[in-house]
Protein backbone atom coordinates (compact mmCIF):
# COMPACT_ATOMS: atom_id res chain seq x y z
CA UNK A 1 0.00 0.00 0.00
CA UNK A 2 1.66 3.55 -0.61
CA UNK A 3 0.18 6.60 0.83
CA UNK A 4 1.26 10.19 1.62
CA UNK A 5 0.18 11.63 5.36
CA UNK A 6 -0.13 15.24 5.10
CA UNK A 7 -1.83 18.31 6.84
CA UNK A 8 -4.76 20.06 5.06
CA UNK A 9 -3.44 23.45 3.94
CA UNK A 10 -6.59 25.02 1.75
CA UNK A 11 -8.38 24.97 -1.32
CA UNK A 12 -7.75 26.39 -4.49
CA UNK A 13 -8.35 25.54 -8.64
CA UNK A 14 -6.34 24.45 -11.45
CA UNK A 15 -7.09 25.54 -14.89
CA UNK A 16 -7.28 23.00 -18.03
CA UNK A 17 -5.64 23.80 -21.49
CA UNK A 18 -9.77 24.58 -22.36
CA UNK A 19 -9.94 26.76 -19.34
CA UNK A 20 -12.23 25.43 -17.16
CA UNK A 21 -11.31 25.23 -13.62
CA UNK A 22 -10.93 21.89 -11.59
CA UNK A 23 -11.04 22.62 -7.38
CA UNK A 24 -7.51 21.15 -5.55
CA UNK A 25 -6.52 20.73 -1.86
CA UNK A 26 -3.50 21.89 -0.77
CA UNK A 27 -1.48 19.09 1.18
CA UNK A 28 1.61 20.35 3.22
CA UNK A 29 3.40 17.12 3.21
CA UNK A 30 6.27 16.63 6.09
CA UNK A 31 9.21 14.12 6.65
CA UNK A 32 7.37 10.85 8.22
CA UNK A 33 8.76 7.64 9.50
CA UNK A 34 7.56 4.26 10.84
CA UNK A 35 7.79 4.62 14.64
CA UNK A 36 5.92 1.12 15.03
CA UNK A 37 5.36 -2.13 13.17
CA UNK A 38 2.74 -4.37 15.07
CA UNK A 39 2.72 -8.06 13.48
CA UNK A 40 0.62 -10.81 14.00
CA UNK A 41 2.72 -13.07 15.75
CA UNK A 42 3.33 -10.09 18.62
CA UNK A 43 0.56 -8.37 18.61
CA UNK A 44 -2.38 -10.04 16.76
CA UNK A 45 -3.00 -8.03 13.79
CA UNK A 46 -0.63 -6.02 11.14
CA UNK A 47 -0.55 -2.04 11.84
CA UNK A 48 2.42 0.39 11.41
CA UNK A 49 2.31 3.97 13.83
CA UNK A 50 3.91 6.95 11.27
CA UNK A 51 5.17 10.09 12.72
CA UNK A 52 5.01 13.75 10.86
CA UNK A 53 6.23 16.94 11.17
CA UNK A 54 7.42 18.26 14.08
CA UNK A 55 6.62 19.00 18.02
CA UNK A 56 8.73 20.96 20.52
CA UNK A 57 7.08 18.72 23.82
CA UNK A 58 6.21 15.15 23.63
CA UNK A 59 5.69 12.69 26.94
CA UNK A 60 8.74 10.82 27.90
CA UNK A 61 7.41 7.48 26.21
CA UNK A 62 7.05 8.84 23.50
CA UNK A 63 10.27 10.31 23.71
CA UNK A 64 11.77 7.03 24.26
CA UNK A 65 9.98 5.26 21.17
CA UNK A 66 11.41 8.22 18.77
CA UNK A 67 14.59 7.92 20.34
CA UNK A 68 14.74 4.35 19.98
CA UNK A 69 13.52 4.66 15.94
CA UNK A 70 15.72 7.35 15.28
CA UNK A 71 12.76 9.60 14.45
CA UNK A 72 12.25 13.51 14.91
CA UNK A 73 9.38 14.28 17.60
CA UNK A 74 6.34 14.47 15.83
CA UNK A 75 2.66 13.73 15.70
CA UNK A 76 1.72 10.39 15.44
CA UNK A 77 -0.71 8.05 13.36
């Protein structure tokens, strides 16, 4: 499966070459990185937990799991 994890910047519109205008959303889209693969043999069921962009203050477990993944604090998924 291939995806893109973004934040929701705005709306705006696109002309064609026979000008008529086709509405877009604006995606700003960050750095990510699996923080978490869950498996069936561990857990139960296959997930993965992404991280984007960027946060000054995160809890100290969290802390630890993007330390530990070599990820930048960020929002998770």
């Amino acid at each position: 499966m291939l995806g893109v994890i973004g934040t929701k910047v705005g709306m705006t519109r696109v002309f064609k070459d026979n000008g008529k205008s086709v509405p877009v959303t604006v995606i700003a889209v960050a750095n990510s990185k699996i923080v978490q693969r869950k498996t069936p043999e561990k857990d139960g069921y296959y997930a993965v937990q992404v991280n984007y962009g960027s946060k000054k203050k995160v809890s100290k477990s969290l802390e630890k799991k993007f330390t530990e993944n070599n990820a930048e604090k960020g929002y998770l998924t």
